[in-house]
PDB file of N, CA and C in Angstrom:
ATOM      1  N   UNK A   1     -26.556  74.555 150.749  1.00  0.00           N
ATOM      2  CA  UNK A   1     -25.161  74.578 150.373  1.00  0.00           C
ATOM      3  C   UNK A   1     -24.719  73.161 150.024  1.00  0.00           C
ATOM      4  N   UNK A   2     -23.958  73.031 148.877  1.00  0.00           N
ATOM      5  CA  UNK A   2     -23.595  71.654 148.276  1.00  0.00           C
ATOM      6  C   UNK A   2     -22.389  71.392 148.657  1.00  0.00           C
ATOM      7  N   UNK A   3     -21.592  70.184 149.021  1.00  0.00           N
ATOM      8  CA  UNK A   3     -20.660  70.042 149.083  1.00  0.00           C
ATOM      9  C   UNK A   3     -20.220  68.298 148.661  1.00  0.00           C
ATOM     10  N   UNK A   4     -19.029  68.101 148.678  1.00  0.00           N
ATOM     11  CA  UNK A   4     -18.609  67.358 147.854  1.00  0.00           C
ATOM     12  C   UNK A   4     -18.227  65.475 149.302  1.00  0.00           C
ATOM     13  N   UNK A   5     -18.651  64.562 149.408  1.00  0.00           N
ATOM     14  CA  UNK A   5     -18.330  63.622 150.360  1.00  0.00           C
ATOM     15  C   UNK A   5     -18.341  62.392 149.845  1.00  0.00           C
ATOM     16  N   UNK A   6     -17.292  61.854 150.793  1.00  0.00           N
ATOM     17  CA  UNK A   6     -16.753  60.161 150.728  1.00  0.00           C
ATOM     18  C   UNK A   6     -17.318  59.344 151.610  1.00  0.00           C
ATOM     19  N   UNK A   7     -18.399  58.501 151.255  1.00  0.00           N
ATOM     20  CA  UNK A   7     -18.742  57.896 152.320  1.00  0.00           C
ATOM     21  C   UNK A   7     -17.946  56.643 152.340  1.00  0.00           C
ATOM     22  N   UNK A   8     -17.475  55.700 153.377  1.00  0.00           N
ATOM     23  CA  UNK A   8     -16.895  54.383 153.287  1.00  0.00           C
ATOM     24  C   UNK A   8     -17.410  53.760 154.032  1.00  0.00           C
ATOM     25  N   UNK A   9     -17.870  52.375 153.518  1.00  0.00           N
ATOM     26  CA  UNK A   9     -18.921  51.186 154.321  1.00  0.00           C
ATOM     27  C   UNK A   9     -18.257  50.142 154.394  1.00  0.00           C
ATOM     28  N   UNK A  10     -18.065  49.459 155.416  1.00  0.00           N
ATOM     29  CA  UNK A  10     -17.732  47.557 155.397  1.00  0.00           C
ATOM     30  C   UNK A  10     -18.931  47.291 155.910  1.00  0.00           C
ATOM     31  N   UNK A  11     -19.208  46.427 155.048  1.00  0.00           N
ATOM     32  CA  UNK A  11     -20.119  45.136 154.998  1.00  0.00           C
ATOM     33  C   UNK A  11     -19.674  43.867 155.867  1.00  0.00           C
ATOM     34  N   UNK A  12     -19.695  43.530 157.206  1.00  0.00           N
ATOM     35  CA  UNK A  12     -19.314  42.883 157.743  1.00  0.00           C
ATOM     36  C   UNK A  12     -20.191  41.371 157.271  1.00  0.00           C
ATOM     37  N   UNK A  13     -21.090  41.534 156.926  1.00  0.00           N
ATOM     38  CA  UNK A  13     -22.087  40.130 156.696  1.00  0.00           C
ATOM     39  C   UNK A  13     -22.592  40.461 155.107  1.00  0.00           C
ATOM     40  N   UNK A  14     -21.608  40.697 153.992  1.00  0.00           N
ATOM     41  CA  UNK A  14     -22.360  41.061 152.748  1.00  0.00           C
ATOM     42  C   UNK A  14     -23.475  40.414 151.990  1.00  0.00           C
ATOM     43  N   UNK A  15     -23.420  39.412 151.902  1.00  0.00           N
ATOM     44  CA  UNK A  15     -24.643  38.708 151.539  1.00  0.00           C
ATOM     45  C   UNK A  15     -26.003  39.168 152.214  1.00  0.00           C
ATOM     46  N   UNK A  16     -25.976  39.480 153.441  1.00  0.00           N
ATOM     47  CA  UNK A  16     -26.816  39.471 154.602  1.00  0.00           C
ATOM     48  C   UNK A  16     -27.514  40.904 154.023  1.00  0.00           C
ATOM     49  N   UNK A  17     -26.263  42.286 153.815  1.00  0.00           N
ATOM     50  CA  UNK A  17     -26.298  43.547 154.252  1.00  0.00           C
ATOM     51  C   UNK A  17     -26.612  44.130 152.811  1.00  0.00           C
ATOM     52  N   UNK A  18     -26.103  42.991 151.878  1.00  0.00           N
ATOM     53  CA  UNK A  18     -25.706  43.862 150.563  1.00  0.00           C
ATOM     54  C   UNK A  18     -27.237  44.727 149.810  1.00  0.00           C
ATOM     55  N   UNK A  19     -28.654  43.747 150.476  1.00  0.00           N
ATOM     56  CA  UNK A  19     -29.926  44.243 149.097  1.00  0.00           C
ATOM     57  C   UNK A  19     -30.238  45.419 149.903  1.00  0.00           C
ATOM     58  N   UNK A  20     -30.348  45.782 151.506  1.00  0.00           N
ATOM     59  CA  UNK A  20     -30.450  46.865 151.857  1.00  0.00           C
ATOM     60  C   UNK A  20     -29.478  47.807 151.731  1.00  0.00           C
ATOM     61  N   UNK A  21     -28.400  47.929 151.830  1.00  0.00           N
ATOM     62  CA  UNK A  21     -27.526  48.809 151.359  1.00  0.00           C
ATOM     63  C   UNK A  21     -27.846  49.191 150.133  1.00  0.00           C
ATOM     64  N   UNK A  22     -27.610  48.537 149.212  1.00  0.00           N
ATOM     65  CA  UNK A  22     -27.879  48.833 147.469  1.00  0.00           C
ATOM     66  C   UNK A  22     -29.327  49.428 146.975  1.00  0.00           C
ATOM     67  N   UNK A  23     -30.444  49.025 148.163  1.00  0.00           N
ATOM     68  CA  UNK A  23     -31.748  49.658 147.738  1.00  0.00           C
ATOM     69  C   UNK A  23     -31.491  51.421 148.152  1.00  0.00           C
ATOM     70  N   UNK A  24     -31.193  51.653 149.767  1.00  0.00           N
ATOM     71  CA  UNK A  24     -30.476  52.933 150.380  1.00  0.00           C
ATOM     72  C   UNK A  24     -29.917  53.656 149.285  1.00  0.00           C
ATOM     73  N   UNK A  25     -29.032  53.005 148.886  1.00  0.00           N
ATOM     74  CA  UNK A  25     -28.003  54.222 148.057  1.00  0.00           C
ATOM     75  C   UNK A  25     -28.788  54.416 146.620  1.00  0.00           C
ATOM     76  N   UNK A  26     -29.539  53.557 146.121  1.00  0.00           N
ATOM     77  CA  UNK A  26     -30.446  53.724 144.815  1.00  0.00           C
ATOM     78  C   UNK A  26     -31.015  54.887 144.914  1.00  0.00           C
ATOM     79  N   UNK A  27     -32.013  54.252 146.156  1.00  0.00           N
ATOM     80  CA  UNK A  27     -33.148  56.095 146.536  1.00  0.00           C
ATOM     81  C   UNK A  27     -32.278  57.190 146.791  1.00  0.00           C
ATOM     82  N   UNK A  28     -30.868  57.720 146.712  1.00  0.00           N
ATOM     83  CA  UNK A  28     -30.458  59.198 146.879  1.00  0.00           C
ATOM     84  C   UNK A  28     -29.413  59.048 145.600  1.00  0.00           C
ATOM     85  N   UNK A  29     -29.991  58.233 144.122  1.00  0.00           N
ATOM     86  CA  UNK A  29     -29.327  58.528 143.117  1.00  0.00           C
ATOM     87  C   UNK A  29     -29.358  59.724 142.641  1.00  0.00           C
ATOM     88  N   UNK A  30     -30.003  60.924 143.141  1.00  0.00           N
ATOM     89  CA  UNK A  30     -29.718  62.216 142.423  1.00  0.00           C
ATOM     90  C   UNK A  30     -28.619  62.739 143.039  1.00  0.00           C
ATOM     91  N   UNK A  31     -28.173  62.298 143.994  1.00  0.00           N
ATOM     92  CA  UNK A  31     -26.317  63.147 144.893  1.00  0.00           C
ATOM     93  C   UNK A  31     -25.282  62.212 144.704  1.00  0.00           C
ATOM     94  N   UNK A  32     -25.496  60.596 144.331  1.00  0.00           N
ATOM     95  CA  UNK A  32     -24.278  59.890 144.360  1.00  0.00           C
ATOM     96  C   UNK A  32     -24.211  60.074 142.788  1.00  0.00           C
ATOM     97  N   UNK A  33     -22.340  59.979 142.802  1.00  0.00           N
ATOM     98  CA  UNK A  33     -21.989  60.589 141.084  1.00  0.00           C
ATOM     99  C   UNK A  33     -21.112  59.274 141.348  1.00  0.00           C
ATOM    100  N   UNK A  34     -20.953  58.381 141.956  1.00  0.00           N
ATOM    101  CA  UNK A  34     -19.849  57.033 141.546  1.00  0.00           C
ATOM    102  C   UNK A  34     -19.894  56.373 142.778  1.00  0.00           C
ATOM    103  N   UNK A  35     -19.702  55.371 142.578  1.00  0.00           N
ATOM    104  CA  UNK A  35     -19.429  53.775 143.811  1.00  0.00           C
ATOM    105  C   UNK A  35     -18.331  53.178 143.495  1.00  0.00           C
ATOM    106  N   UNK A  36     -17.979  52.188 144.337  1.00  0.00           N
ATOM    107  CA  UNK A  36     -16.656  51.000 143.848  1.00  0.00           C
ATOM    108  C   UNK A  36     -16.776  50.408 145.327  1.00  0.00           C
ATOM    109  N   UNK A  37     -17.306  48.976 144.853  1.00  0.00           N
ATOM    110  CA  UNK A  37     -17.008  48.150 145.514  1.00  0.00           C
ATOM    111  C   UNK A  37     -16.033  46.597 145.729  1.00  0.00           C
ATOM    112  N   UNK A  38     -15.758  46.543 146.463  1.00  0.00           N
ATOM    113  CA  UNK A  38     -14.131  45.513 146.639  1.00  0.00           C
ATOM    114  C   UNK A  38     -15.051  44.721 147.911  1.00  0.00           C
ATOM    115  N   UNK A  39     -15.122  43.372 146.756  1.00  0.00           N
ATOM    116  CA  UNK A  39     -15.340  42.598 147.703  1.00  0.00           C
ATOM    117  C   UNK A  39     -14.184  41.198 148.136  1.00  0.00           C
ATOM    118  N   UNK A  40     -13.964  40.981 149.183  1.00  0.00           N
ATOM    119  CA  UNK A  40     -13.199  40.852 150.074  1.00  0.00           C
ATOM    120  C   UNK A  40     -13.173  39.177 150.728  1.00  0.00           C
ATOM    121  N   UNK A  41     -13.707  38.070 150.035  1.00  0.00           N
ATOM    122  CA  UNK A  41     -14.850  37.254 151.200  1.00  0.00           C
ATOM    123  C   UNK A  41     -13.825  36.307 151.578  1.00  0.00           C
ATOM    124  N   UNK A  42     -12.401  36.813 151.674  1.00  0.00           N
ATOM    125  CA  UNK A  42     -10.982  35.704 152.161  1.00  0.00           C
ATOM    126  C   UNK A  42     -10.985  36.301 153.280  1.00  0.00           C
ATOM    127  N   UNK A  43     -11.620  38.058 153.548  1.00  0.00           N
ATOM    128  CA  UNK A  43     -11.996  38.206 155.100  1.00  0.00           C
ATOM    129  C   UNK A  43     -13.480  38.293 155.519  1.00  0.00           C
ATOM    130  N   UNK A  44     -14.726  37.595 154.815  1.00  0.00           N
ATOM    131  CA  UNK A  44     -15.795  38.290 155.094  1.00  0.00           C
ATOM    132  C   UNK A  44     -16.182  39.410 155.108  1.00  0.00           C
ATOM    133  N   UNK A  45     -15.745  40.159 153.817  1.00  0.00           N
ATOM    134  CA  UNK A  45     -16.415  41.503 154.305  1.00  0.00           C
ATOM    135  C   UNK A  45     -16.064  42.230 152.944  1.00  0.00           C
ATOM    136  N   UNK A  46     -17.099  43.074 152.705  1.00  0.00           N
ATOM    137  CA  UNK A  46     -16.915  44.042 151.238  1.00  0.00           C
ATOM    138  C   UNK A  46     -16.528  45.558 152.024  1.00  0.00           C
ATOM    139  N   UNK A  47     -15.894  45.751 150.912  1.00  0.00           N
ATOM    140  CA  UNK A  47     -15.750  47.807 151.209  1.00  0.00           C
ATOM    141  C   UNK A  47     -16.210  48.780 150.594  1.00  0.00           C
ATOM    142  N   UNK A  48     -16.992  49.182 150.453  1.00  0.00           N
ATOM    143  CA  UNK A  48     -17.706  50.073 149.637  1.00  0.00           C
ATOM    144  C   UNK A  48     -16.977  51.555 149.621  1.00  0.00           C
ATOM    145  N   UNK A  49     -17.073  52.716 148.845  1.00  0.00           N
ATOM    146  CA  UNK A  49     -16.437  53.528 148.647  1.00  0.00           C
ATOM    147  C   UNK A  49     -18.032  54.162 147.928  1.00  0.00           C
ATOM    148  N   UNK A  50     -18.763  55.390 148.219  1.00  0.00           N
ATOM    149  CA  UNK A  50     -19.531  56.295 147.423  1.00  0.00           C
ATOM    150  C   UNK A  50     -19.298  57.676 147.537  1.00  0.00           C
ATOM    151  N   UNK A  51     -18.853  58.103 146.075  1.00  0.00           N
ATOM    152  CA  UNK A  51     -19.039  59.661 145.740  1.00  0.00           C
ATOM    153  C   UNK A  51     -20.035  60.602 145.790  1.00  0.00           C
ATOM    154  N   UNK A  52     -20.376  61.187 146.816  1.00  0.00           N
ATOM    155  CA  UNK A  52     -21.602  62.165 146.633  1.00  0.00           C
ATOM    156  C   UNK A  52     -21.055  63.556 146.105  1.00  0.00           C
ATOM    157  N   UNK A  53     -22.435  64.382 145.707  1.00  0.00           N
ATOM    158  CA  UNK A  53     -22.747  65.925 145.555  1.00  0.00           C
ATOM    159  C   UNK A  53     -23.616  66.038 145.921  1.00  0.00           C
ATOM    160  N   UNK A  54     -23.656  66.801 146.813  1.00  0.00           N
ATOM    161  CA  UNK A  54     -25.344  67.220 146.932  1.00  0.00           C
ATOM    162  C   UNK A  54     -25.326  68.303 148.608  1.00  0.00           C
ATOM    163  N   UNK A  55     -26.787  68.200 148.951  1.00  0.00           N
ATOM    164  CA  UNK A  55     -26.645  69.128 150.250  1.00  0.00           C
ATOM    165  C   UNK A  55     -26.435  68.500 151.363  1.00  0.00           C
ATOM    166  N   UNK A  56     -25.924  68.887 152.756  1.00  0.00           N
ATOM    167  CA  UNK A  56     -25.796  68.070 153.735  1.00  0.00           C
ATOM    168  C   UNK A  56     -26.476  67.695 154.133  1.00  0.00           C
ATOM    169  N   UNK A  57     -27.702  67.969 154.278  1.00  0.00           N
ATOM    170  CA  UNK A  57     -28.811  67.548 154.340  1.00  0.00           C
ATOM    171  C   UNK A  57     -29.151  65.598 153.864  1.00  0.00           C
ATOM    172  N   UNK A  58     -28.476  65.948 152.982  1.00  0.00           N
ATOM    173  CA  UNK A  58     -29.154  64.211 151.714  1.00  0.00           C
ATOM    174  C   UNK A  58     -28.182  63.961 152.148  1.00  0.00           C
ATOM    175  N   UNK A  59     -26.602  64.444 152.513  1.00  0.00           N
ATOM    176  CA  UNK A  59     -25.314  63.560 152.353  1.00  0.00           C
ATOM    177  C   UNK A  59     -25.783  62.373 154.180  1.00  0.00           C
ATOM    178  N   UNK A  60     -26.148  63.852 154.981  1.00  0.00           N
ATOM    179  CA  UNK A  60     -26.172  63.278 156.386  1.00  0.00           C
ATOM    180  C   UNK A  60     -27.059  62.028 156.489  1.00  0.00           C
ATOM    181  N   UNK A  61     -27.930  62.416 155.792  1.00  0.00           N
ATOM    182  CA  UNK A  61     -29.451  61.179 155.971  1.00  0.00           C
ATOM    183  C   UNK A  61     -29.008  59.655 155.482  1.00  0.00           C
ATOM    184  N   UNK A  62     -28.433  60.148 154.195  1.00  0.00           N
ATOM    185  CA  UNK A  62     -27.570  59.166 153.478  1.00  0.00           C
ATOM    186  C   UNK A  62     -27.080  57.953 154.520  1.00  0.00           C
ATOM    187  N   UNK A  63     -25.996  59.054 155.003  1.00  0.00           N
ATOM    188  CA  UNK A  63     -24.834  58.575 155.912  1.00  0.00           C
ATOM    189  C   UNK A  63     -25.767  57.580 157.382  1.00  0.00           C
ATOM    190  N   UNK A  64     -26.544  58.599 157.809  1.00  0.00           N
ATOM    191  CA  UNK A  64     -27.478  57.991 159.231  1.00  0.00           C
ATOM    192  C   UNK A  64     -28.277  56.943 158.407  1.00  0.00           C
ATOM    193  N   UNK A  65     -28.818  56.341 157.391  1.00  0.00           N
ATOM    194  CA  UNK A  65     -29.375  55.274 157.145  1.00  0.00           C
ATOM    195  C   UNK A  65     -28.941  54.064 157.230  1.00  0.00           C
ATOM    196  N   UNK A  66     -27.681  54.756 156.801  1.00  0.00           N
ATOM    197  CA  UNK A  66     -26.768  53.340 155.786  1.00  0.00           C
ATOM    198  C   UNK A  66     -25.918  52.729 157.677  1.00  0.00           C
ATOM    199  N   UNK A  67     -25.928  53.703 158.257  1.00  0.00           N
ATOM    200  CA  UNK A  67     -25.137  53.559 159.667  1.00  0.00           C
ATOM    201  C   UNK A  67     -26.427  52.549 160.742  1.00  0.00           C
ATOM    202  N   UNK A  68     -27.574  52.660 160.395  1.00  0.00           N
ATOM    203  CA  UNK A  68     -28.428  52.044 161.065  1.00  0.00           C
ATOM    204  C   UNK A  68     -28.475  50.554 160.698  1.00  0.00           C
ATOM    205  N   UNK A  69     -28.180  50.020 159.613  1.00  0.00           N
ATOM    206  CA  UNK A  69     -27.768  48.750 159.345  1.00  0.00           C
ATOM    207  C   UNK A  69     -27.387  48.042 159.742  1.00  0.00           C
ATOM    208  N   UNK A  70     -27.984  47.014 160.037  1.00  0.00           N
ATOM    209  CA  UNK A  70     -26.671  45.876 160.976  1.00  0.00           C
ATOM    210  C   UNK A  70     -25.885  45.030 160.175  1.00  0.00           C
ATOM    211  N   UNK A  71     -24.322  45.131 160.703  1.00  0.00           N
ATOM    212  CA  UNK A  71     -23.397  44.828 160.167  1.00  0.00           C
ATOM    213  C   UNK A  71     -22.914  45.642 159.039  1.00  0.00           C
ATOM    214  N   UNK A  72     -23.231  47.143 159.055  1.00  0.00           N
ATOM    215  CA  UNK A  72     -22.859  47.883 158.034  1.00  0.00           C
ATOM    216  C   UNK A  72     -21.626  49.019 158.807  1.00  0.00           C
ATOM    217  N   UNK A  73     -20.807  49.530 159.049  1.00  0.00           N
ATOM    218  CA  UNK A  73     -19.965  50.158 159.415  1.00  0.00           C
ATOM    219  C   UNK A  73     -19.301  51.220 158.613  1.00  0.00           C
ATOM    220  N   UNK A  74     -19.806  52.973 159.038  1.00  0.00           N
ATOM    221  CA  UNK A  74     -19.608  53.707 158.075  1.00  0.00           C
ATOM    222  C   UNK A  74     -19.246  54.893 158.524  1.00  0.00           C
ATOM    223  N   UNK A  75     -18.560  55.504 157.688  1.00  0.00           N
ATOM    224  CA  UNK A  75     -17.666  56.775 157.775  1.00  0.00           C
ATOM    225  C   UNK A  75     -17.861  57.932 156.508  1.00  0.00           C
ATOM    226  N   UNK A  76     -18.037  59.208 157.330  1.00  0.00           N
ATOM    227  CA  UNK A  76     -18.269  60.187 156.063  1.00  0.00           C
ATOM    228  C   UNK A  76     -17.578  61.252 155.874  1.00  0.00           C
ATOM    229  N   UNK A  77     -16.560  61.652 155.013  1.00  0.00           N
ATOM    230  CA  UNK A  77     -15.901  62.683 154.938  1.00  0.00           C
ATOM    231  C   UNK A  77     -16.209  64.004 153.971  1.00  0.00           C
ATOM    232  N   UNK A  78     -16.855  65.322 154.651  1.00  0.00           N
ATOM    233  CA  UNK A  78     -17.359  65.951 154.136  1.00  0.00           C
ATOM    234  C   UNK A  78     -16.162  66.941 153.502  1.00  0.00           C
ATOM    235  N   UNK A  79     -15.942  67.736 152.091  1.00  0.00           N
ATOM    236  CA  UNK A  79     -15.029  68.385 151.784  1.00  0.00           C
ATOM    237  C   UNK A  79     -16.009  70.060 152.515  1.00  0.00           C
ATOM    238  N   UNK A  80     -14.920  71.001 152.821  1.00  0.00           N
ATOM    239  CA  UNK A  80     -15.586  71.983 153.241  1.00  0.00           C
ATOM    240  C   UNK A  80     -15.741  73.458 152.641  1.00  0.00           C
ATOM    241  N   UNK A  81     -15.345  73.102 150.762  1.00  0.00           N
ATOM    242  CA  UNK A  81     -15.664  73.760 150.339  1.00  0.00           C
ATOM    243  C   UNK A  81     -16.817  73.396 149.287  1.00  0.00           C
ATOM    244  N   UNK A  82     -17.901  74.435 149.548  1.00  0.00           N
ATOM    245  CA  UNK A  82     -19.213  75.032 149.319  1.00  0.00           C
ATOM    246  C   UNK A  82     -18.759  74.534 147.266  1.00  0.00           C
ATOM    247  N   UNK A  83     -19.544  74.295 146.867  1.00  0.00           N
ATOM    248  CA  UNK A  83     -19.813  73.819 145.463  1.00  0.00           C
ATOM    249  C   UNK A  83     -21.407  74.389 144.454  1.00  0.00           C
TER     250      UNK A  83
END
């Protein structure tokens, strides 16, 4: 079942966090449909914003990778209608 999610990341150390993050979200380019990132460095820190589609499956793994990061801080909002 597909559904539609917002993931949101701060980059507390971006320089540090940014080539693993950006490699992560490369490898599940078949579910992310858009990014936007705002970087921030008058507070240390970028905000990332990614659009997924896909199954919960890829959205969750997604989400648990990018959360194992140090200095990465992330949140996922799943929509709960089926697509």
């Amino acid at each position: 079942m597909k559904r539609i999610a917002v993931i949101s990341a701060i980059l507390h150390d971006p320089e540090r966090a940014q080539g693993e993050f950006n490699s992560l979200v490369t490898s599940f380019k078949g579910i992310v449909k858009g990014r936007m990132g705002l970087p921030m460095p008058e507070y240390g820190v970028s905000v990332i914003t990614i659009a997924l589609a896909g199954e919960l499956d890829e959205i969750n793994s997604l989400t648990g990778k990018l959360g194992l990061l140090k200095d990465v801080q992330v949140k996922t909002s799943i929509s709960k209608k089926e697509i």
